[in-house]
C-alpha atoms as a PDB file:
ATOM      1  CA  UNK A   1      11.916  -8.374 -22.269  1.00  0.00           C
ATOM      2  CA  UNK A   2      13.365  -7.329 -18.707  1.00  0.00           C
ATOM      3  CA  UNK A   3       9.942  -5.899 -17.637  1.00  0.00           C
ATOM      4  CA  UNK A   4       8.245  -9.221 -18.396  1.00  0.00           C
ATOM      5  CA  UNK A   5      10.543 -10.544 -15.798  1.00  0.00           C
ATOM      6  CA  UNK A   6      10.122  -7.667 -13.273  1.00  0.00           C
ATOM      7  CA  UNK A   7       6.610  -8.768 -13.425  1.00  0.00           C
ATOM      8  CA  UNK A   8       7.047 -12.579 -12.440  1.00  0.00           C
ATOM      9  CA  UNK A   9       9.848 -11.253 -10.384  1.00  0.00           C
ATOM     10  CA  UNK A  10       7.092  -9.141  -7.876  1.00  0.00           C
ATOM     11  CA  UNK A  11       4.169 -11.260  -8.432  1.00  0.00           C
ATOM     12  CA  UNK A  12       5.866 -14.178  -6.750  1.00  0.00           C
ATOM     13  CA  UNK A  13       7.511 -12.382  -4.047  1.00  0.00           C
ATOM     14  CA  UNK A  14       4.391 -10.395  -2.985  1.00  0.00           C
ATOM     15  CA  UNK A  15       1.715 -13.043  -3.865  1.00  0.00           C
ATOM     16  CA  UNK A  16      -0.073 -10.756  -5.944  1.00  0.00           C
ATOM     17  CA  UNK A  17      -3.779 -11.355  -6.917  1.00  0.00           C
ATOM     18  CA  UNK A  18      -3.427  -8.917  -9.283  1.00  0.00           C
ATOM     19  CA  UNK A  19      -1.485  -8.362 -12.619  1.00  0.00           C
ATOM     20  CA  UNK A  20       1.067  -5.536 -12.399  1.00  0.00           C
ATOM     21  CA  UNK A  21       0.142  -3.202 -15.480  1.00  0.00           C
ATOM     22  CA  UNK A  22       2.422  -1.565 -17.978  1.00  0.00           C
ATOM     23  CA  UNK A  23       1.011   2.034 -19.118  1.00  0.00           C
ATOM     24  CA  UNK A  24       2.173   3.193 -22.394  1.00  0.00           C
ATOM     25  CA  UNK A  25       1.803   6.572 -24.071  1.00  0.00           C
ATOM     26  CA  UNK A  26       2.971   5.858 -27.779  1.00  0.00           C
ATOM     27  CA  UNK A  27       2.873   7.077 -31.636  1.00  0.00           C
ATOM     28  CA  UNK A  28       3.435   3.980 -32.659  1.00  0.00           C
ATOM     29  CA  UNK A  29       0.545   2.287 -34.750  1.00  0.00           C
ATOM     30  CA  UNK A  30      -1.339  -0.101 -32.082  1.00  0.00           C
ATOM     31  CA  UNK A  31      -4.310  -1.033 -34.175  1.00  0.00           C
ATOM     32  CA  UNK A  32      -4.184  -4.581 -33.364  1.00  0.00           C
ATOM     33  CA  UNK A  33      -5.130  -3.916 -29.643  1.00  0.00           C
ATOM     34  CA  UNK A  34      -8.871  -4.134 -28.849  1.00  0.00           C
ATOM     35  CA  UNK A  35      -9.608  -0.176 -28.228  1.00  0.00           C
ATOM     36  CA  UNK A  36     -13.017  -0.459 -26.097  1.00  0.00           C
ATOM     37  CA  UNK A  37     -15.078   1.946 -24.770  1.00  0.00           C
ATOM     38  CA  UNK A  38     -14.056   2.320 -21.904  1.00  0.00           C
ATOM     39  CA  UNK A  39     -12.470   4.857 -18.517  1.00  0.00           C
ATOM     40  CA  UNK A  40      -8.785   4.864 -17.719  1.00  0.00           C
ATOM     41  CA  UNK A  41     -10.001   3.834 -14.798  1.00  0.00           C
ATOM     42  CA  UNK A  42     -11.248   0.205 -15.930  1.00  0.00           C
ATOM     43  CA  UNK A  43      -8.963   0.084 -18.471  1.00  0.00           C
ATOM     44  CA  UNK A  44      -6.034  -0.189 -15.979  1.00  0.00           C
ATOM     45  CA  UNK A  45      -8.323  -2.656 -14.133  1.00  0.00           C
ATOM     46  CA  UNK A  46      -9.263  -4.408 -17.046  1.00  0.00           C
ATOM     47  CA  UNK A  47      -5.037  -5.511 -17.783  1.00  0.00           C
ATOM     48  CA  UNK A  48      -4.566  -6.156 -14.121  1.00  0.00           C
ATOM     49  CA  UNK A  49      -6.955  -9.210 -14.639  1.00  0.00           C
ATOM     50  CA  UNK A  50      -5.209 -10.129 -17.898  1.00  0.00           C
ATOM     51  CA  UNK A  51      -5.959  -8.125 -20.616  1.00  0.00           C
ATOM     52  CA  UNK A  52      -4.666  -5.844 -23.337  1.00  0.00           C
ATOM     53  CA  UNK A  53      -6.453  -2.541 -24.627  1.00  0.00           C
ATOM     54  CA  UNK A  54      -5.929   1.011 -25.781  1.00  0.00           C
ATOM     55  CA  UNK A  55      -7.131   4.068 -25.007  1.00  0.00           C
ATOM     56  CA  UNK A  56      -7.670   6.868 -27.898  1.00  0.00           C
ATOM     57  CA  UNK A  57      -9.415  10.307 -28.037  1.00  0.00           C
ATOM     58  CA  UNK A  58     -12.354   8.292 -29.638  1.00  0.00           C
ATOM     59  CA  UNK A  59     -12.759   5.217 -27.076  1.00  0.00           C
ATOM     60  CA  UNK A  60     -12.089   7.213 -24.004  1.00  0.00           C
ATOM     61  CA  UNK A  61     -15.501   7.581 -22.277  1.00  0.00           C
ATOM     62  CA  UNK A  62     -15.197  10.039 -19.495  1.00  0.00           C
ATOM     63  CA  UNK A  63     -14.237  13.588 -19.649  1.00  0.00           C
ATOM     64  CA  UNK A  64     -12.130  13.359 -17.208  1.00  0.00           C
ATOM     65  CA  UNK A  65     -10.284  10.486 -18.269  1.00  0.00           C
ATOM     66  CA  UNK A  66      -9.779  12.324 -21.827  1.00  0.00           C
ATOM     67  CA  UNK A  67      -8.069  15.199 -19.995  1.00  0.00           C
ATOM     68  CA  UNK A  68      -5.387  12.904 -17.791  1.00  0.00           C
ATOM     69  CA  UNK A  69      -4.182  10.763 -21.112  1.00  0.00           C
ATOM     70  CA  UNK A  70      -3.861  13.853 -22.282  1.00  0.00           C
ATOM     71  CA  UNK A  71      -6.396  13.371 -24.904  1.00  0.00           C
ATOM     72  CA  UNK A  72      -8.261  17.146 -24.860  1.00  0.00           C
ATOM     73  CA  UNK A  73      -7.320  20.066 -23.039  1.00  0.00           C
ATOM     74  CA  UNK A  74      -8.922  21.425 -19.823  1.00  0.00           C
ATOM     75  CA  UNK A  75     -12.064  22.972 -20.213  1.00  0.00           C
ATOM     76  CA  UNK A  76     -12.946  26.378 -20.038  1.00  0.00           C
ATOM     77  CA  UNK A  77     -15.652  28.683 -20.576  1.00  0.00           C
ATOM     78  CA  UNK A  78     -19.165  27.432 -20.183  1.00  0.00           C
ATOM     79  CA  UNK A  79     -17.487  23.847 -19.943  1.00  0.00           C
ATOM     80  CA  UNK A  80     -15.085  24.797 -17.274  1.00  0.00           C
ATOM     81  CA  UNK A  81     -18.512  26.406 -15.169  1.00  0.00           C
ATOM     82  CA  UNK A  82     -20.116  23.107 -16.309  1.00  0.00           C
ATOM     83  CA  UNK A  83     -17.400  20.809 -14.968  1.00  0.00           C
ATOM     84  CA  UNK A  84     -17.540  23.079 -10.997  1.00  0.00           C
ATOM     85  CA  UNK A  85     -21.575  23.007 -10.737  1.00  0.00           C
ATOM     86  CA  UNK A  86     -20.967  19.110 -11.634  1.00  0.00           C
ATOM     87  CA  UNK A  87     -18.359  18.558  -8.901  1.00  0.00           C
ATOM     88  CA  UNK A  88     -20.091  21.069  -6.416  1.00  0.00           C
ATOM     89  CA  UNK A  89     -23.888  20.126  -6.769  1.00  0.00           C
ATOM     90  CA  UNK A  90     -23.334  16.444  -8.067  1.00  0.00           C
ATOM     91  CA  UNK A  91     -21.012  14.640  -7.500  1.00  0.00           C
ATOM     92  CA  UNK A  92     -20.657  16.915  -4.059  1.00  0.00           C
ATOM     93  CA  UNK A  93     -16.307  16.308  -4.084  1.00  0.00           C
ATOM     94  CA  UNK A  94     -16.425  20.337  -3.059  1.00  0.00           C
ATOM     95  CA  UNK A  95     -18.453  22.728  -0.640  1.00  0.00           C
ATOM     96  CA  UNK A  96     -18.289  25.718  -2.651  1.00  0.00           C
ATOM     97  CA  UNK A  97     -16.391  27.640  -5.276  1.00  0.00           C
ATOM     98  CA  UNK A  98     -13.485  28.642  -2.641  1.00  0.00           C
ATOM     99  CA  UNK A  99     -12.815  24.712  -1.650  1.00  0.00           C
ATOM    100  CA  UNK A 100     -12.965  24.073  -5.824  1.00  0.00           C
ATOM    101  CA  UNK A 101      -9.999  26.945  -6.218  1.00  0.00           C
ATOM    102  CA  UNK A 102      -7.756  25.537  -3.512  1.00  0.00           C
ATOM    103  CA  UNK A 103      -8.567  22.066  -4.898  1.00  0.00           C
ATOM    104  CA  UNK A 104      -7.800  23.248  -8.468  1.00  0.00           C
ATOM    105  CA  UNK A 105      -4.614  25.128  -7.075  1.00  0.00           C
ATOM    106  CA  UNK A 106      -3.174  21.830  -6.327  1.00  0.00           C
ATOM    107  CA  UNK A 107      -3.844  20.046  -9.548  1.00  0.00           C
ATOM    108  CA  UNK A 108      -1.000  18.674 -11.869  1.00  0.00           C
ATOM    109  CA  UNK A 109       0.452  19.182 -15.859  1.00  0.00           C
ATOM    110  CA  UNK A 110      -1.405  17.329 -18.106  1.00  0.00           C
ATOM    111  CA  UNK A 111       0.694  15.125 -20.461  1.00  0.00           C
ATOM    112  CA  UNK A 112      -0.009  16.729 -23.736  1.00  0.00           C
ATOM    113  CA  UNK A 113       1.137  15.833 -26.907  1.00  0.00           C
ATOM    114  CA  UNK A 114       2.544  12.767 -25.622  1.00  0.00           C
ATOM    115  CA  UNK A 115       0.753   9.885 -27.546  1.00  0.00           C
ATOM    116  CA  UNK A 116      -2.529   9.698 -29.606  1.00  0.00           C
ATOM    117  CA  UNK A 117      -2.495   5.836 -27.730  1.00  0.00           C
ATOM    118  CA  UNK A 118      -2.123   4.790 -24.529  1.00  0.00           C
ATOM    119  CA  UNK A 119      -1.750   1.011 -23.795  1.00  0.00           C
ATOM    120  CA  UNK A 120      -2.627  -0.715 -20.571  1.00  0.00           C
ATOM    121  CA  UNK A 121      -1.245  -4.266 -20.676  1.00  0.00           C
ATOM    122  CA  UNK A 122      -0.345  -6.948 -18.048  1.00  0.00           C
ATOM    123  CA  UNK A 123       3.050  -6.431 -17.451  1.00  0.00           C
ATOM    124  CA  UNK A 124       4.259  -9.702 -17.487  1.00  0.00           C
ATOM    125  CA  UNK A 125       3.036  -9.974 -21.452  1.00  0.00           C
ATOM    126  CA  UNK A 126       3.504  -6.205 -22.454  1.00  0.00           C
ATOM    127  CA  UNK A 127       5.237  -6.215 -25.954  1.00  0.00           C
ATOM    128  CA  UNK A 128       5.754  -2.127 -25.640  1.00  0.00           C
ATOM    129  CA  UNK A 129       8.042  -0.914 -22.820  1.00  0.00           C
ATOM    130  CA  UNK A 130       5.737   0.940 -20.190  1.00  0.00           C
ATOM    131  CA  UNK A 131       6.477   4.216 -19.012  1.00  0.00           C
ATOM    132  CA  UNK A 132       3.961   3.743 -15.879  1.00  0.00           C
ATOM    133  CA  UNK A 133       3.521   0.258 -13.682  1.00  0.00           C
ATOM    134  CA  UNK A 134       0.578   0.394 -11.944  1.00  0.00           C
ATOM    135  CA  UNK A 135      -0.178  -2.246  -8.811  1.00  0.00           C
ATOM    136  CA  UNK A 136      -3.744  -2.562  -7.466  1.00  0.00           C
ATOM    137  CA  UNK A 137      -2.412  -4.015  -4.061  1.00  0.00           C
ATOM    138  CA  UNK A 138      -3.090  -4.395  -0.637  1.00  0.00           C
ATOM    139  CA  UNK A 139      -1.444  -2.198   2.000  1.00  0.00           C
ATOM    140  CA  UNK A 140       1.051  -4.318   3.085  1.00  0.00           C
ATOM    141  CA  UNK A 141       2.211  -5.132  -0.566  1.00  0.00           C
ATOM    142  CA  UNK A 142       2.437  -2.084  -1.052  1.00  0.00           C
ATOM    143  CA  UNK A 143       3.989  -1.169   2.427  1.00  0.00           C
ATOM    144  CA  UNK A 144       6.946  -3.484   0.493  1.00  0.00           C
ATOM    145  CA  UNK A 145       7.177  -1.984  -2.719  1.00  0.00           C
ATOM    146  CA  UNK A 146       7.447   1.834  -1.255  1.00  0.00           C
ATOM    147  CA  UNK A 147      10.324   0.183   1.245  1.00  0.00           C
ATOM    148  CA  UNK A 148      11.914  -1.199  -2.181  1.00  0.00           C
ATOM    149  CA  UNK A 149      11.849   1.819  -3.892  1.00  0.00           C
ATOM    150  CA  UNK A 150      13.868   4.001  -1.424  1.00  0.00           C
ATOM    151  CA  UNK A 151      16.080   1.344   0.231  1.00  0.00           C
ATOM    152  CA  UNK A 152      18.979   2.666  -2.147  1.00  0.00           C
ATOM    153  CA  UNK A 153      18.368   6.824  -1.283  1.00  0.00           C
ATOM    154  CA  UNK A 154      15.764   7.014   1.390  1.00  0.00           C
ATOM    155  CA  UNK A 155      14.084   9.527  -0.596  1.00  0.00           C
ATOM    156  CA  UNK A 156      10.784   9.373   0.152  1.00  0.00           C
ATOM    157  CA  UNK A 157       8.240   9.918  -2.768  1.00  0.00           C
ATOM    158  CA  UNK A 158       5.718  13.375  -3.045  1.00  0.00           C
ATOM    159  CA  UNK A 159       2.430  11.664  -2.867  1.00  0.00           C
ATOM    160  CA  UNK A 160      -0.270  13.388  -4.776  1.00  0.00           C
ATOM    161  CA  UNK A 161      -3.461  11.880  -3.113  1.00  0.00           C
ATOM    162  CA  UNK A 162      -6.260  13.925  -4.507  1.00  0.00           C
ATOM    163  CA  UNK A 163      -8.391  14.544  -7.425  1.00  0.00           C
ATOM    164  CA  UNK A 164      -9.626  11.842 -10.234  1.00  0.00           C
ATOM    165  CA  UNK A 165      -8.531   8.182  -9.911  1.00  0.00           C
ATOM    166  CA  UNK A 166      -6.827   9.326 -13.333  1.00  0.00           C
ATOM    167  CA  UNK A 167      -4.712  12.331 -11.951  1.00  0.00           C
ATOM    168  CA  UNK A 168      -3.744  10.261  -9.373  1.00  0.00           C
ATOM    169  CA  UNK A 169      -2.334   7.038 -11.493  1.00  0.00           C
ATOM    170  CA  UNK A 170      -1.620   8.425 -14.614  1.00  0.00           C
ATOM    171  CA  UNK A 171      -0.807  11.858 -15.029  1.00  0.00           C
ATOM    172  CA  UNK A 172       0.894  12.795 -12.349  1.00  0.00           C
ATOM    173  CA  UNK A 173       3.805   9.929 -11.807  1.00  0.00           C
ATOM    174  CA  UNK A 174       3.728  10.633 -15.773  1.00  0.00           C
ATOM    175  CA  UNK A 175       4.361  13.951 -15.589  1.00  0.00           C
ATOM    176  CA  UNK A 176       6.593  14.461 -12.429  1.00  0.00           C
ATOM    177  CA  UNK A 177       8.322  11.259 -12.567  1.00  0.00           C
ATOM    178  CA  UNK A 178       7.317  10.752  -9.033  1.00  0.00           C
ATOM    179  CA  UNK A 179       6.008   6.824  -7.351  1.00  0.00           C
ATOM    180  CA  UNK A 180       2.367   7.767  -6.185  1.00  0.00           C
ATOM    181  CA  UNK A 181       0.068   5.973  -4.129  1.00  0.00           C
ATOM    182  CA  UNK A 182      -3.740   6.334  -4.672  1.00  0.00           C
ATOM    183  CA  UNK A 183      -7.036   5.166  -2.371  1.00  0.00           C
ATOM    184  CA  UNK A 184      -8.429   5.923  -5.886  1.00  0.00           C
ATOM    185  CA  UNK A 185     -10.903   8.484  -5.516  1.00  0.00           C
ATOM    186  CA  UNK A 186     -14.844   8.142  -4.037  1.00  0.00           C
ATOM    187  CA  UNK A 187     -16.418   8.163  -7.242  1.00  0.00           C
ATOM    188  CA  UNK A 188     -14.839   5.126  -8.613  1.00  0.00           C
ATOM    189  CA  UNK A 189     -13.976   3.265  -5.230  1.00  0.00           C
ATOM    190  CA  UNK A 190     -16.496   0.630  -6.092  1.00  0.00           C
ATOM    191  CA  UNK A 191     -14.717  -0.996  -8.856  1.00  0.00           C
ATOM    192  CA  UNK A 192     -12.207  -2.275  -6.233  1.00  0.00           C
ATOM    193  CA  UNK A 193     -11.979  -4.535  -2.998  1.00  0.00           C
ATOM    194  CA  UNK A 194     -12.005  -2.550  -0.083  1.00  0.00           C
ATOM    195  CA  UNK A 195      -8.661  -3.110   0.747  1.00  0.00           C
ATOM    196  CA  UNK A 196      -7.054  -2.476  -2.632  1.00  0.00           C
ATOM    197  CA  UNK A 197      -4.877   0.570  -3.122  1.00  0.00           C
ATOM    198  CA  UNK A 198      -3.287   1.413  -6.324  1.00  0.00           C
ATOM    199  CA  UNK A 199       0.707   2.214  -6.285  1.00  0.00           C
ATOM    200  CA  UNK A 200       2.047   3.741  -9.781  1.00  0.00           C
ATOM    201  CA  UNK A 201       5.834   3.082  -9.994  1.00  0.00           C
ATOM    202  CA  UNK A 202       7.584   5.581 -13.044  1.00  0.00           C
ATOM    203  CA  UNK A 203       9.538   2.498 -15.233  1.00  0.00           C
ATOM    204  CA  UNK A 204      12.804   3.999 -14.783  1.00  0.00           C
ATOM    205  CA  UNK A 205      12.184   3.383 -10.662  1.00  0.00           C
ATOM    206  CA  UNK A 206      11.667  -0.425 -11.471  1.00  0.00           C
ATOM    207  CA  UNK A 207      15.174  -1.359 -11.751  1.00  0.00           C
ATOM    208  CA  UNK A 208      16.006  -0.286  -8.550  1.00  0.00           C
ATOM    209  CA  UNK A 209      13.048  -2.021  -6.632  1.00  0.00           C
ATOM    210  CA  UNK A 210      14.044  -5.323  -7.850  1.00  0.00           C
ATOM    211  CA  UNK A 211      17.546  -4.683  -7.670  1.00  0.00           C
ATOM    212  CA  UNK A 212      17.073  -4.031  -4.098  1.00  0.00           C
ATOM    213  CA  UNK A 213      15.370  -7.326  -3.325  1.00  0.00           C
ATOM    214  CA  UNK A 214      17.713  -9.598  -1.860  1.00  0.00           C
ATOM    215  CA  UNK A 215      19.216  -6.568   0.357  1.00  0.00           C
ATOM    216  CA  UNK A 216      16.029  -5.629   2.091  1.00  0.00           C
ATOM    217  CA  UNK A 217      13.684  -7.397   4.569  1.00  0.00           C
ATOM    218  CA  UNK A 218      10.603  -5.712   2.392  1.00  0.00           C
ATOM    219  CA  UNK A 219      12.271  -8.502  -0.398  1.00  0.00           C
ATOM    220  CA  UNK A 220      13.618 -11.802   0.789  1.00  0.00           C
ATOM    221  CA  UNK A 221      16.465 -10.367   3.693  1.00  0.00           C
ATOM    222  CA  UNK A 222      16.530 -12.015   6.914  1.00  0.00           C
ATOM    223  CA  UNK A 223      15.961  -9.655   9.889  1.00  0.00           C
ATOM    224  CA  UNK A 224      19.200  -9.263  12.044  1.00  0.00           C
ATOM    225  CA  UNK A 225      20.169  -7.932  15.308  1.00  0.00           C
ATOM    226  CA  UNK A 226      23.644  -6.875  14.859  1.00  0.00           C
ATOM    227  CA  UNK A 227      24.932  -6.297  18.587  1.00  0.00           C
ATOM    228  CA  UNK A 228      21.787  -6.464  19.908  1.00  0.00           C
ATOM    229  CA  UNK A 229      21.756  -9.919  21.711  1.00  0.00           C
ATOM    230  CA  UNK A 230      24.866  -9.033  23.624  1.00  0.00           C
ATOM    231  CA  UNK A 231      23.549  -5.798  25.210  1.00  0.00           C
ATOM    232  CA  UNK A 232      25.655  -3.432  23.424  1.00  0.00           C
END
């Protein structure tokens, strides 16, 4: 499968510690996979060290996490007052109700009715064909990668760098299609290395990244100085 080889493909050339991680929203019956109890946010973790697992409406334990598989919808009513006070007066993410609008304002589309599973699986073993790669990285890997990825357009990606750990990796390079990159946010932080970052590449992007290898210095190009050494 050509997304088995992607993964040997960028684990060599980047030295990755970690496993690159196919996401998959599917119908498709996926009872065999271990379904623990678990947050989107370990289970992602969880296949970058070698694993496979699912995530359901029934094993997903954080609210949160339910909402960016797409698993329930977002609160509202008492829930949705429930869900401010938390962020406002416990987890302290916002200063008041104004910050938690403007914070909201810029939130993404959830993806809905996409899947009653979601698999996370190493990439390089991943029997379903992801929708969502997902590196946990250091900067300069993925410093490489986002040179990859626009080396053919020089479009630059619309990073969406706030809200849950989730949002971030999930649902929104689901939903828009976009490459995001995510410092993963404070409330989760700890279940990474200091200098890991998390870089979600949309599988029809993937392609193009390794395509590009060979033709850029951020794959195996040698730097050149075309006219330089003369003086012109």
């Amino acid at each position: 499968m050509i997304w088995q080889t992607y993964a040997k493909t960028l684990t060599d050339l980047l030295k990755l510690e970690r496993k690159p991680v196919g996401v998959t929203f599917t119908y498709e019956d996926v009872s065999e996979i271990p379904a623990p109890s678990c947050r989107p946010c370990t289970a992602w973790l969880e296949a970058a060290q070698g694993k496979t697992l699912r995530l359901a409406a029934e094993n997903t334990n954080c609210p949160g996490g339910k909402i960016y598989l797409g698993f329930s919808p977002y609160p509202t009513g008492k829930q949705y007052l429930a869900l401010k006070k938390f962020l406002i007066e416990g987890e302290k993410l916002c200063e008041n109700l104004a910050v938690w609008q403007r914070f909201r304002s810029y939130g993404v589309d959830l993806p809905h009715d996409l899947a009653d599973n979601v698999v996370f699986a190493p990439l390089e073993t991943a029997r379903l064909k992801p929708q969502l790669v997902v590196f946990l990285a250091n900067p300069e890997q993925i410093s490489r990668l986002m040179a990859l990825s626009i080396y053919g357009d020089g479009l630059p990606p619309r990073l969406h760098m706030i809200g849950s750990a989730c949002q971030q990796v999930i649902a929104y390079p689901l939903v828009k299609g976009e490459l995001n990159v995510s410092l993963m946010d404070p409330t989760v932080r700890h279940l990474y290395k200091p200098e890991e970052m998390a870089l979600t590449v949309p599988y029809h992007k993937m392609a193009g990244i390794v395509e590009n290898i060979p033709h850029s210095t951020s794959g195996t190009a040698k730097m050149e100085r075309p006219g330089w050494d003369s003086g012109a």
